[in-house]
N, C-alpha and C. Protein backbone atom coordinates (compact mmCIF):
# COMPACT_ATOMS: atom_id res chain seq x y z
N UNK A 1 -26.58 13.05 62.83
CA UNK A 1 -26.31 13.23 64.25
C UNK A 1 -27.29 14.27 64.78
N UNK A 2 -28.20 14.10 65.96
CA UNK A 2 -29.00 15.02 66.46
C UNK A 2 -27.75 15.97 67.20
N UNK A 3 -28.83 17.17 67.58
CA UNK A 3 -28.25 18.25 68.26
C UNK A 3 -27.67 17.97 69.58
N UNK A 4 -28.17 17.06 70.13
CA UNK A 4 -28.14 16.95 71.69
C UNK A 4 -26.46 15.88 71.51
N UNK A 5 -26.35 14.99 70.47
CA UNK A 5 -25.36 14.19 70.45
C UNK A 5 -23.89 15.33 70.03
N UNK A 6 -24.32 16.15 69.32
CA UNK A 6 -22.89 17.31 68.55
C UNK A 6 -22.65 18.40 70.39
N UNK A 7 -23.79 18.30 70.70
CA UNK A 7 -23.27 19.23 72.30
C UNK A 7 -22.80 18.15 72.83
N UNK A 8 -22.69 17.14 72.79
CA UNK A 8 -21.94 16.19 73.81
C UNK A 8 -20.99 16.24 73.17
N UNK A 9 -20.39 16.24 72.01
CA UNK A 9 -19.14 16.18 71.93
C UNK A 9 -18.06 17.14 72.18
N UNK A 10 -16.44 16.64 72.55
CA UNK A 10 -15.63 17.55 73.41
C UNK A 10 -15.19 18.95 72.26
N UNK A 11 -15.12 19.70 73.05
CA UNK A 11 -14.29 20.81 71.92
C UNK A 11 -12.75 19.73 71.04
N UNK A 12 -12.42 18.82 71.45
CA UNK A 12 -11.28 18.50 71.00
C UNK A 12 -11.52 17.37 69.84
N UNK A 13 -12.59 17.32 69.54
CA UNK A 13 -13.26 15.75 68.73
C UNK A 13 -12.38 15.80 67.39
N UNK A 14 -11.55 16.67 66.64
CA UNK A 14 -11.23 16.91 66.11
C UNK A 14 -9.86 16.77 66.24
N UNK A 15 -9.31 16.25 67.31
CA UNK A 15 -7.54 15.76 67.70
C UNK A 15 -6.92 17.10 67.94
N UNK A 16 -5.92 16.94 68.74
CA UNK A 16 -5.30 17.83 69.32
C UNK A 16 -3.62 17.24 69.13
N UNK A 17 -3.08 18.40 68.93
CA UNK A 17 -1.57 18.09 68.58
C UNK A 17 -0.67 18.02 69.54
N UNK A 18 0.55 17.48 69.86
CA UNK A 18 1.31 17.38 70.95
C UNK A 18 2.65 16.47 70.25
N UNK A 19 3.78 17.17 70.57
CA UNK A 19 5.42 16.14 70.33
C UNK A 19 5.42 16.86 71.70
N UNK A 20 6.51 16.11 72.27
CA UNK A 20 7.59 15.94 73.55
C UNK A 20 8.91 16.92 73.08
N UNK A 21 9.14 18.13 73.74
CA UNK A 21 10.36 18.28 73.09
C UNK A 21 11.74 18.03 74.20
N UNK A 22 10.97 17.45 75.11
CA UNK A 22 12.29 17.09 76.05
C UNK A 22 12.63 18.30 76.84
N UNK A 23 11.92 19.78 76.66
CA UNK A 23 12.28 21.16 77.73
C UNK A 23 12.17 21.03 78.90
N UNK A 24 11.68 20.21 79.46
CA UNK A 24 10.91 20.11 80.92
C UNK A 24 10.21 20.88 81.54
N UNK A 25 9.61 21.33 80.17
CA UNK A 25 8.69 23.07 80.84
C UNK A 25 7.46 21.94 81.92
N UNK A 26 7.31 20.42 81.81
CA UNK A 26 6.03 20.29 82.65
C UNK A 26 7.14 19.53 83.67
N UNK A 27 8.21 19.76 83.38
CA UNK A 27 9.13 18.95 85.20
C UNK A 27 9.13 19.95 85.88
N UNK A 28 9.42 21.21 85.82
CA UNK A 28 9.54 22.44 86.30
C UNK A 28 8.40 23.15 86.61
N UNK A 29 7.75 23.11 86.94
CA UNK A 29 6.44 23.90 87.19
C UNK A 29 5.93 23.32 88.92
N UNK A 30 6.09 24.38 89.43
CA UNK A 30 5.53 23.92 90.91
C UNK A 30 4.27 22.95 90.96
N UNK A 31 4.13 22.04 91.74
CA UNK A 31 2.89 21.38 91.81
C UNK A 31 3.01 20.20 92.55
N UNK A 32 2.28 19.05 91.77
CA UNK A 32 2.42 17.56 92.11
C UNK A 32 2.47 17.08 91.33
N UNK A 33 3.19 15.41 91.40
CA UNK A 33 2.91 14.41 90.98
C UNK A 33 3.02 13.55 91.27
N UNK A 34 1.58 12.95 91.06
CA UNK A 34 1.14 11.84 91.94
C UNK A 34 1.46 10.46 92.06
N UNK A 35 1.73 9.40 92.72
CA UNK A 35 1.84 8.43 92.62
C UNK A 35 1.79 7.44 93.38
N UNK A 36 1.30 6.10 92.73
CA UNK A 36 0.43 5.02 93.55
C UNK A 36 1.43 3.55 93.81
N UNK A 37 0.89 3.20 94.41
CA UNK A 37 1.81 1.82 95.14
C UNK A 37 2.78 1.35 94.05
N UNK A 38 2.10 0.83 92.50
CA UNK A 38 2.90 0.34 91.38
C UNK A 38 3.77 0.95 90.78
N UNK A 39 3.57 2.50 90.93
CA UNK A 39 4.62 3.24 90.20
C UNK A 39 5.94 4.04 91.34
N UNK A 40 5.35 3.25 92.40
CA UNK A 40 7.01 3.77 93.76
C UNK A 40 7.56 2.41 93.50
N UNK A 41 6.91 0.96 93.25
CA UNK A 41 7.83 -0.01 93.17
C UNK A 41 8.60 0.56 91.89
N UNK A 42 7.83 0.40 90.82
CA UNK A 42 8.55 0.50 89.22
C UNK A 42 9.52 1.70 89.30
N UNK A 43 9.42 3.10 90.41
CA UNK A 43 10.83 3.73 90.49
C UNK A 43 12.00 3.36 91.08
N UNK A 44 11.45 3.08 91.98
CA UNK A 44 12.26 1.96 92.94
C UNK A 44 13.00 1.07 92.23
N UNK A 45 12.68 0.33 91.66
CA UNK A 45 13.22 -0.67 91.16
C UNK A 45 13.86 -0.32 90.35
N UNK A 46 13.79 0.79 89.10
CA UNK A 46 14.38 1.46 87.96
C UNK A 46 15.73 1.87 88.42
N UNK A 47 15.24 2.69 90.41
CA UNK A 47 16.63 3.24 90.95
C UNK A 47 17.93 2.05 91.74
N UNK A 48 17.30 0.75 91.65
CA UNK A 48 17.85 0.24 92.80
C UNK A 48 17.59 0.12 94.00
N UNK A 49 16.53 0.48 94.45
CA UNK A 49 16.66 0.17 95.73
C UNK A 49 15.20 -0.02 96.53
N UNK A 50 15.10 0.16 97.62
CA UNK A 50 13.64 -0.02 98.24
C UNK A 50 12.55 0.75 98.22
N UNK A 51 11.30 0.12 98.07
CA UNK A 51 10.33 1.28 97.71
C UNK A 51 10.32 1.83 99.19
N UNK A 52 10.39 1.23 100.21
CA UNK A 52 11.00 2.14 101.88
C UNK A 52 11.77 3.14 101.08
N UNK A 53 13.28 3.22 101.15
CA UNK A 53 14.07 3.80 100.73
C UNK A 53 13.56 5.12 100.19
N UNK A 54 13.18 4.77 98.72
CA UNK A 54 12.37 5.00 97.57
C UNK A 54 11.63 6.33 98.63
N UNK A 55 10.40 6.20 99.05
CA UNK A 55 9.66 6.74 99.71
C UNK A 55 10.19 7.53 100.48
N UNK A 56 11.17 7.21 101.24
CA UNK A 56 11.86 8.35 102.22
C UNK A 56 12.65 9.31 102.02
N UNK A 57 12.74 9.02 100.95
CA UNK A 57 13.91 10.16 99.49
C UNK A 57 13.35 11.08 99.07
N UNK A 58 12.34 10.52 98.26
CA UNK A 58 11.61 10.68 96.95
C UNK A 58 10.31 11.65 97.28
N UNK A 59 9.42 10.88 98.35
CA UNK A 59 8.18 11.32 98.17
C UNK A 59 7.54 12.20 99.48
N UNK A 60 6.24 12.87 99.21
CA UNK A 60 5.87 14.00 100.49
C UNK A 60 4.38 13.11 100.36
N UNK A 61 3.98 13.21 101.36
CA UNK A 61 2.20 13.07 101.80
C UNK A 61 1.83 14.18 101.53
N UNK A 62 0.46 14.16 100.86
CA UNK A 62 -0.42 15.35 101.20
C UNK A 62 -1.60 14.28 100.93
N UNK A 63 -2.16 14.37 102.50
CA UNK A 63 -3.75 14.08 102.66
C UNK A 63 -3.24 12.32 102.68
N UNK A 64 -4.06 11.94 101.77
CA UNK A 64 -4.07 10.14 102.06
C UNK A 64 -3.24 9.65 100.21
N UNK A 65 -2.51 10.93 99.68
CA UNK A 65 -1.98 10.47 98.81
C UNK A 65 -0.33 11.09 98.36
N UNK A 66 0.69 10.31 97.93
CA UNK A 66 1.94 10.81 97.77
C UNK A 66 2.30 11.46 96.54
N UNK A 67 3.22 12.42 96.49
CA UNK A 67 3.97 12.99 95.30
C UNK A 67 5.16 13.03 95.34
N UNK A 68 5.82 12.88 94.21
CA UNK A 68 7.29 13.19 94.67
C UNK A 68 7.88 14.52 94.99
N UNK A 69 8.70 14.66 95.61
CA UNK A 69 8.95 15.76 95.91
C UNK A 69 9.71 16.94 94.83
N UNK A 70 10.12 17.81 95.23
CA UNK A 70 10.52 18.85 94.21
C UNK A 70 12.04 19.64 94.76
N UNK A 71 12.66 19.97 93.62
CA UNK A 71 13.83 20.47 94.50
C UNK A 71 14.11 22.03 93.79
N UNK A 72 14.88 22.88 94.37
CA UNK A 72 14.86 23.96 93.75
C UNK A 72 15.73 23.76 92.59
N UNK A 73 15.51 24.85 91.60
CA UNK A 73 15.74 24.34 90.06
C UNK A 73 16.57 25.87 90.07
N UNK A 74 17.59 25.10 89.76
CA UNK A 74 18.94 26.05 89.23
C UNK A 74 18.99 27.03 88.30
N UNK A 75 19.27 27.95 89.11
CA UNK A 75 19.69 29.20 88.00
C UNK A 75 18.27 29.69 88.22
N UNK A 76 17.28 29.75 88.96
CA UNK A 76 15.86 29.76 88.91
C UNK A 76 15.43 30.16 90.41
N UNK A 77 16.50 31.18 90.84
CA UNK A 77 15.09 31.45 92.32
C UNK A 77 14.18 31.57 92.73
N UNK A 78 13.57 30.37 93.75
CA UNK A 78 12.16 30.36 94.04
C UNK A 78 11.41 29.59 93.32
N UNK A 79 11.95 29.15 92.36
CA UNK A 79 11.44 27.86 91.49
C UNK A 79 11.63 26.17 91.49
N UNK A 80 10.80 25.46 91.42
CA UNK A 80 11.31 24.24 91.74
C UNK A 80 11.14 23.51 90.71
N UNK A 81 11.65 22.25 91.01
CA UNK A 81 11.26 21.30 89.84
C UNK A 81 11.58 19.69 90.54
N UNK A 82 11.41 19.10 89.77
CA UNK A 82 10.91 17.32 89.98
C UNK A 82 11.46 17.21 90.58
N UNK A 83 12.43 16.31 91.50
CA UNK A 83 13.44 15.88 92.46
C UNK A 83 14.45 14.71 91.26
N UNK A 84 13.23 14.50 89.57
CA UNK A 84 14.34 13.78 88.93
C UNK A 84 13.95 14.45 87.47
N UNK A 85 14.49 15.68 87.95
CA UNK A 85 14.87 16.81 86.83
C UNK A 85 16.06 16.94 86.65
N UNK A 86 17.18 17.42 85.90
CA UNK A 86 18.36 17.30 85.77
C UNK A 86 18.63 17.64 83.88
N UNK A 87 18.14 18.57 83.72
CA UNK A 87 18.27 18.87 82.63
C UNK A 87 17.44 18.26 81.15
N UNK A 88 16.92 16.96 82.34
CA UNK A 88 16.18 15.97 81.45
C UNK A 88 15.71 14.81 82.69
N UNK A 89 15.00 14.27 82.25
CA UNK A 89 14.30 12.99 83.30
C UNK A 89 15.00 11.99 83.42
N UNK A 90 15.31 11.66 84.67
CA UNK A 90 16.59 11.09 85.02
C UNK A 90 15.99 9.87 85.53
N UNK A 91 14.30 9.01 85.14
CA UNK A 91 14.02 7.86 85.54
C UNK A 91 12.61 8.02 84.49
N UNK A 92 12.89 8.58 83.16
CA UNK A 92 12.07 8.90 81.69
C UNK A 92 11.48 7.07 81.51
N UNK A 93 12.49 6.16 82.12
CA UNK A 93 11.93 4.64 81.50
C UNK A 93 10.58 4.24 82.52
N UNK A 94 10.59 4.92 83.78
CA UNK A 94 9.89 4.66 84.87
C UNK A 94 9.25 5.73 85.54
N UNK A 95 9.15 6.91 84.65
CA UNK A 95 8.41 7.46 84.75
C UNK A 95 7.02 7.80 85.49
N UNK A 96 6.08 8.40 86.14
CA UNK A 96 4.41 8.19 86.58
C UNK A 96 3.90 8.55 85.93
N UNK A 97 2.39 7.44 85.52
CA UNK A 97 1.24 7.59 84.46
C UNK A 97 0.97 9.22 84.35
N UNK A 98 1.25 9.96 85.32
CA UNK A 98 0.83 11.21 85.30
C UNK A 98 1.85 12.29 84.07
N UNK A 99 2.89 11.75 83.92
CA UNK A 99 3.89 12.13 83.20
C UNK A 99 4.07 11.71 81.80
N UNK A 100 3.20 10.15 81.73
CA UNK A 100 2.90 9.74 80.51
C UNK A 100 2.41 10.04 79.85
N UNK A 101 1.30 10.54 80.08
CA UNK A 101 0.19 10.94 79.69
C UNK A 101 -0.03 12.40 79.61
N UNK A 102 1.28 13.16 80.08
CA UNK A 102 0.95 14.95 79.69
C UNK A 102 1.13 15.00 78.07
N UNK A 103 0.13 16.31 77.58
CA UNK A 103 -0.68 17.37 78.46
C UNK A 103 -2.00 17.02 78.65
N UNK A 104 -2.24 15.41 78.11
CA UNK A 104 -3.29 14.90 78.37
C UNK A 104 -4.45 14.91 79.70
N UNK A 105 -4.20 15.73 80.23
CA UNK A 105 -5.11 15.36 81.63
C UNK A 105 -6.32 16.29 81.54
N UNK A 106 -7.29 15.97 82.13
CA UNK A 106 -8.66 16.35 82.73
C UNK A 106 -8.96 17.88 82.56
N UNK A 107 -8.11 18.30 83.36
CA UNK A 107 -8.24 19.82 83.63
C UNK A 107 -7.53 20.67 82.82
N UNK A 108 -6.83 19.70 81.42
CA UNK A 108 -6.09 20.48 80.45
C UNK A 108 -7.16 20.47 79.09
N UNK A 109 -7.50 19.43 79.43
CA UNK A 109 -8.89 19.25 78.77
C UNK A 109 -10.58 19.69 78.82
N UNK A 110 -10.43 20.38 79.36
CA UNK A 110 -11.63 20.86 80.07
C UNK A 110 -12.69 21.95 79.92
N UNK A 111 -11.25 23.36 79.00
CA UNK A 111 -11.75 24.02 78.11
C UNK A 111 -10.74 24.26 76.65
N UNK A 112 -11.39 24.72 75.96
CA UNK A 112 -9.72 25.16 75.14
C UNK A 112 -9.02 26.17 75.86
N UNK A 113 -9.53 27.36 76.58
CA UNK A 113 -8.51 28.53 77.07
C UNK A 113 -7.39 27.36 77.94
N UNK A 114 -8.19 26.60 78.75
CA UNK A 114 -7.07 25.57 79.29
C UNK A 114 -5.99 25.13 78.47
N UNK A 115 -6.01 24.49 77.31
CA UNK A 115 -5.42 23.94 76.53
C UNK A 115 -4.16 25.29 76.26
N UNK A 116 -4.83 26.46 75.67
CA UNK A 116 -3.89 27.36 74.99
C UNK A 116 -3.12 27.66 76.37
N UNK A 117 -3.72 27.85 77.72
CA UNK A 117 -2.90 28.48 78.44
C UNK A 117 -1.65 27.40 78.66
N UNK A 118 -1.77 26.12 78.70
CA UNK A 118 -0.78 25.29 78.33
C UNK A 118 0.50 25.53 77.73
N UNK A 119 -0.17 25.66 75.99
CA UNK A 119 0.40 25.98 75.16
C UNK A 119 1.39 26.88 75.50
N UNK A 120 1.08 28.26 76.44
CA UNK A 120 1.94 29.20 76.49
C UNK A 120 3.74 28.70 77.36
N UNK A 121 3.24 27.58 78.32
CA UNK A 121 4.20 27.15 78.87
C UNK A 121 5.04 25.87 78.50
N UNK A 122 4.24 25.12 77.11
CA UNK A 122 5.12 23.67 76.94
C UNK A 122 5.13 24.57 75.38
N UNK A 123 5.83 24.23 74.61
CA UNK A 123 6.37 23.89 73.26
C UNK A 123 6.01 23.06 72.54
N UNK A 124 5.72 21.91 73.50
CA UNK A 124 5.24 21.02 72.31
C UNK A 124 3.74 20.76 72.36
N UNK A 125 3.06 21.81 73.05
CA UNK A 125 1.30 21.43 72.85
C UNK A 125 1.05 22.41 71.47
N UNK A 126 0.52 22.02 70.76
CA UNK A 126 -0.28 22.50 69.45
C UNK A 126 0.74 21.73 68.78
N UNK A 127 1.94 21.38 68.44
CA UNK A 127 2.70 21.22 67.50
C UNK A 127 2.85 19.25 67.88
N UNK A 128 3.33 18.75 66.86
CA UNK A 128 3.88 17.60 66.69
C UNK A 128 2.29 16.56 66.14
N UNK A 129 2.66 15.58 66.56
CA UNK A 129 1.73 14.82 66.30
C UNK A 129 0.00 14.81 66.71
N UNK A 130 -0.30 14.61 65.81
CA UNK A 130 -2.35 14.79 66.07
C UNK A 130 -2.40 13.70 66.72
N UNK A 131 -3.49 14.33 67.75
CA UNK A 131 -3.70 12.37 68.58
C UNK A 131 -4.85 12.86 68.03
N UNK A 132 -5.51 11.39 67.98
CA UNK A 132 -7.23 11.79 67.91
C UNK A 132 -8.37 11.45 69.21
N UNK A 133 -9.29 11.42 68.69
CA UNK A 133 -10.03 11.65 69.87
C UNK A 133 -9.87 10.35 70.83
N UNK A 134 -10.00 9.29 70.38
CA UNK A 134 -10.19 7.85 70.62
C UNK A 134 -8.38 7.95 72.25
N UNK A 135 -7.88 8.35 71.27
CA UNK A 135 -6.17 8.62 72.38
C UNK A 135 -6.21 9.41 73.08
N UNK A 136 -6.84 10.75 72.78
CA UNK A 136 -6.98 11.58 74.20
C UNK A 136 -8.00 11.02 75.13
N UNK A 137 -8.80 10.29 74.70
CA UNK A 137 -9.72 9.99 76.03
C UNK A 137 -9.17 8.72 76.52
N UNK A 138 -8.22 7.96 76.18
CA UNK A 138 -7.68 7.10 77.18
C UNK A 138 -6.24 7.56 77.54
N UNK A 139 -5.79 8.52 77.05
CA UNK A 139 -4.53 9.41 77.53
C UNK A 139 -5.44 10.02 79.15
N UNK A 140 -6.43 10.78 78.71
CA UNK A 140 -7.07 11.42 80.06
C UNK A 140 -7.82 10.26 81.07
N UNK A 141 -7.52 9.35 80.74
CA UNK A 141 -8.10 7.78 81.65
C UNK A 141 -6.91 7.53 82.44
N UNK A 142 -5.73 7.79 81.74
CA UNK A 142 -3.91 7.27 82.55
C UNK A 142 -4.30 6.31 82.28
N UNK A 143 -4.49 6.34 80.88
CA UNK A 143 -4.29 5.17 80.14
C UNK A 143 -2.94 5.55 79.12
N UNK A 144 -1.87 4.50 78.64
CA UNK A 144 -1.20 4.97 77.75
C UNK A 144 -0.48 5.95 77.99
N UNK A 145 0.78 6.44 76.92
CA UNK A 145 1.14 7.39 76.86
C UNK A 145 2.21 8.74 75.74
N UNK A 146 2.25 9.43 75.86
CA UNK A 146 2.59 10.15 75.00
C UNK A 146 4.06 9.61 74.43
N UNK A 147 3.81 10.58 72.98
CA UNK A 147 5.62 10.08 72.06
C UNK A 147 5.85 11.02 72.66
């Protein structure tokens, strides 16, 4: 392998570890999550009812794209969390690719300090199963998704 091919490769070429432990340390964390026409039907539909509906419940605009919304998270002032948080994911079968696919994403990937600062808030990054490289780069595509 030349030099120029070993600098292209990611700090992570070597697999990176991750189990699910079900904490919801990534439902709880202020932010977004995003989601696109297929995955308001597939909640929708998971919940019963209309992706109208669905949408007028569920989700906020920002800019030209939706997230679901967030609700304050108990026992936790000033903190929020998913709108289908509840001690656990309360639509886990229908889930968004964005959720599938944690801690897999872009900007978790990007450096290792990223990665560890992760680490400090989920439980299950460093520990559980090795993905390898081939899975994190279609995990970070929202492709697939995590055990």
């Amino acid at each position: 392998m030349s030099g120029r091919e070993a600098e292209q490769e990611p700090w992570y070429k070597d697999g990176l570890r991750f189990g699910c432990t079900g904490c919801g340390a990534c439902c709880t964390v202020e932010g977004y999550v995003w989601v696109d026409r297929s995955e308001i039907e597939r909640l929708a539909e998971h919940l019963k009812i209309s992706p109208e509906t669905f949408a007028s419940k569920y989700l906020r605009q920002i800019g030209r794209r939706y997230s679901l919304t967030e609700i304050p998270l108990p026992g936790s002032p000033g903190k929020k969390a998913c709108v289908f948080w509840d001690g656990k994911c309360t639509v886990y079968d229908a889930r968004p690719g964005q959720c599938r696919t944690f801690p897999f994403w872009k900007e978790n990937l990007a450096a290792p300090e990223n990665w560890k600062k992760i680490a400090k808030t989920s439980p299950g990054v460093g520990n559980g199963r090795l993905y390898q490289l081939g899975d994190i780069t279609r995990l970070a595509a929202g492709q697939g998704e995590t055990e």
